[in-house]
Protein backbone atom coordinates (compact mmCIF):
# COMPACT_ATOMS: atom_id res chain seq x y z
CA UNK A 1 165.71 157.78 101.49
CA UNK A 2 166.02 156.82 105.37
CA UNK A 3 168.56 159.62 105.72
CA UNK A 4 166.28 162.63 104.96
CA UNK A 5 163.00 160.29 107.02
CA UNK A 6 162.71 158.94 109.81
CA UNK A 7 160.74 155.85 109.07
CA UNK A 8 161.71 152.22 108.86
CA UNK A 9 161.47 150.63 105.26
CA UNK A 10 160.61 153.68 103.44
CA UNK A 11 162.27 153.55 99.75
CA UNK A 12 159.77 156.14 97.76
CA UNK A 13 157.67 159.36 98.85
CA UNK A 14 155.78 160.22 95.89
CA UNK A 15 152.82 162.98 94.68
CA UNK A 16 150.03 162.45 92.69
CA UNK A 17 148.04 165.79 90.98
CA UNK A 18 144.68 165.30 90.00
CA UNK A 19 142.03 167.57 88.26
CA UNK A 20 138.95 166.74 89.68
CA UNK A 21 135.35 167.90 88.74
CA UNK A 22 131.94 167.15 90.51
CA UNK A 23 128.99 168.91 90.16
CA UNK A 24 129.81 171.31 87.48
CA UNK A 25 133.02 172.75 89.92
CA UNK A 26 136.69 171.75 89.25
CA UNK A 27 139.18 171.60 91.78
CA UNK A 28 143.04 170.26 91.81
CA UNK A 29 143.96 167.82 94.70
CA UNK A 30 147.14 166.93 95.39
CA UNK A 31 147.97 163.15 97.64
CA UNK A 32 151.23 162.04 98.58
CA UNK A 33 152.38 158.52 100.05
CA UNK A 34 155.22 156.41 100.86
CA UNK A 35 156.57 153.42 99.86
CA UNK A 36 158.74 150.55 100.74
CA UNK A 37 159.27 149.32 97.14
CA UNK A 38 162.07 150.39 95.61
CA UNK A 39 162.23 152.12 92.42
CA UNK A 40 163.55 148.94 90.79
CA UNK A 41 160.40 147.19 91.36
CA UNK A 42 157.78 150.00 90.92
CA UNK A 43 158.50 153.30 88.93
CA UNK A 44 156.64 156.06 88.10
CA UNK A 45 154.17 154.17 86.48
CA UNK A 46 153.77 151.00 88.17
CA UNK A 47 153.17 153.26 91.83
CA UNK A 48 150.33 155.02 89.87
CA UNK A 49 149.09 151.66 89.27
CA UNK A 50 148.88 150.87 92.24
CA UNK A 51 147.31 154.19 93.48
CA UNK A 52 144.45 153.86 91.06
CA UNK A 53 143.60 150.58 92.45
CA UNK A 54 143.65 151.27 95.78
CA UNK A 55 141.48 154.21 95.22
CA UNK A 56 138.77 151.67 93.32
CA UNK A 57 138.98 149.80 96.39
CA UNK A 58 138.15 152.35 98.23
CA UNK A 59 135.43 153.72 96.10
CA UNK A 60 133.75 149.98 95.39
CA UNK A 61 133.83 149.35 98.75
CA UNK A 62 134.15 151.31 101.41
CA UNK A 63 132.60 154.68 100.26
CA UNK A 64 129.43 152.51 99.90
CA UNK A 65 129.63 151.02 103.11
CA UNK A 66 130.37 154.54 104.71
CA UNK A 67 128.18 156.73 102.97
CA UNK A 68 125.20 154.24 101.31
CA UNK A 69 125.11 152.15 104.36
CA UNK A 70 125.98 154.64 107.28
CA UNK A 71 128.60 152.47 108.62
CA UNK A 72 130.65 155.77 110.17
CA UNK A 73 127.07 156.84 111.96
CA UNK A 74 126.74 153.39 113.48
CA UNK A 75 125.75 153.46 117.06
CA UNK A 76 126.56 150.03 117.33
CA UNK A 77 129.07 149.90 119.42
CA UNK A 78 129.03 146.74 122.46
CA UNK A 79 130.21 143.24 121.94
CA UNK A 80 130.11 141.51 118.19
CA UNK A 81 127.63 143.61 117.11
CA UNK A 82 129.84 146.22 115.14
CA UNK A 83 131.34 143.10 113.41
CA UNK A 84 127.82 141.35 112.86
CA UNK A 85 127.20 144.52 111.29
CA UNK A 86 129.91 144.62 109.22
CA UNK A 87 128.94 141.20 107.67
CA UNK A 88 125.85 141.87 107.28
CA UNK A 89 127.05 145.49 105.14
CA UNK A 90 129.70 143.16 103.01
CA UNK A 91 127.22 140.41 102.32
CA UNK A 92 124.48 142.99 101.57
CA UNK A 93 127.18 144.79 99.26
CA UNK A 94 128.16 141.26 97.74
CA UNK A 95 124.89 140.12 97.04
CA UNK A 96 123.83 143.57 95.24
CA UNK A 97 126.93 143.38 93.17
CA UNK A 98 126.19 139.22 92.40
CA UNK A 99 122.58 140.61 91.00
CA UNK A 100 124.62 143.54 88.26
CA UNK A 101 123.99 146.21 90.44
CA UNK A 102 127.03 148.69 90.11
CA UNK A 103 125.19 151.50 91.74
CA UNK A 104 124.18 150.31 95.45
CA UNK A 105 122.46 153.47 96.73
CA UNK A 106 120.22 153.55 93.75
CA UNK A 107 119.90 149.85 93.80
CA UNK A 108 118.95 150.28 97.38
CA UNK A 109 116.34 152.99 96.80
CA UNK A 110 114.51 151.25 93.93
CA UNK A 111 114.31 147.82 95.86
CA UNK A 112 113.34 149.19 99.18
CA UNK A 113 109.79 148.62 99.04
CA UNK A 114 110.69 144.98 97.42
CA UNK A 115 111.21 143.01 100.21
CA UNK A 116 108.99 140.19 99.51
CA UNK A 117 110.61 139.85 96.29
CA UNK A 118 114.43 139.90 98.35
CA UNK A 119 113.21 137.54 100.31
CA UNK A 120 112.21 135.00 97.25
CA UNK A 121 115.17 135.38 95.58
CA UNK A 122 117.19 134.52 98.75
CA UNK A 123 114.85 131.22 99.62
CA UNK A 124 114.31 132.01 102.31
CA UNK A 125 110.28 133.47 102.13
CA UNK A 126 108.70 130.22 103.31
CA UNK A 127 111.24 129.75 105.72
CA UNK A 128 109.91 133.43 107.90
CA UNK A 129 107.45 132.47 110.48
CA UNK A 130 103.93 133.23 109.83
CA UNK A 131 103.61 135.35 113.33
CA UNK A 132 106.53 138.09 111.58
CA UNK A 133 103.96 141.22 111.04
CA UNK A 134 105.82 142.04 107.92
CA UNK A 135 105.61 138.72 105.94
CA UNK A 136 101.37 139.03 106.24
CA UNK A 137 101.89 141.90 104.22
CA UNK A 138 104.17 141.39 102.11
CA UNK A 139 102.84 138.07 101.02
């Protein structure tokens, strides 16, 4: 395979075909990657394996922290706050998923006005200072 590319390690190129429908329209895509396992170690079948589960990693995780969360709109930007953010995203994400939720966004929306309750199921609402604006009226 390094004879026809000209990139170290490669062993497979391969193409997946997909029919894909969302909101009532159908469309093909087609994705290609590279490998460096060889086709002793991961045939047809094993690389669309792997596909598939990188694509449920990407759809668990970060398509929820992109799109639910905004993380790509972030104007965070100076110091440790972009990875403070990040945490905070992940162990929002983590705790959601701990609770059953599969569906974050609509998780997010139903809860929003809920905070109080958050809050008690964290342990944390005696813990907020009585002079936060926000735990008068909540509690």
């Amino acid at each position: 395979m390094n004879e026809y590319l000209n990139w170290p390690g490669v062993a497979q190129v391969g193409q997946i075909e997909s029919v894909v429908e969302q909101d009532g329209t159908v469309s093909n895509e087609t994705r290609y990657f590279i490998t460096s396992a060889p086709r002793q170690l991961a045939g047809a079948g094993r690389l669309l394996q792997w596909a598939r589960g990188h694509w449920s990693i990407e759809n668990r995780s970060h398509y929820v922290r992109d799109v639910t969360l905004g993380e790509d709109a972030s104007r965070v930007r100076k110091g440790a706050g972009p990875e403070v953010m990040a945490a905070i995203r992940n162990a929002t994400i983590g705790f959601l998923r701990s609770t059953g939720a599969t569906n974050i966004a609509e998780t997010i929306r139903r809860n929003a006005s809920q905070v109080g309750k958050l809050f008690a199921k964290l342990d944390v609402s005696d813990r907020c200072p009585p002079e936060l604006s926000f735990r008068r009226k909540l509690l």
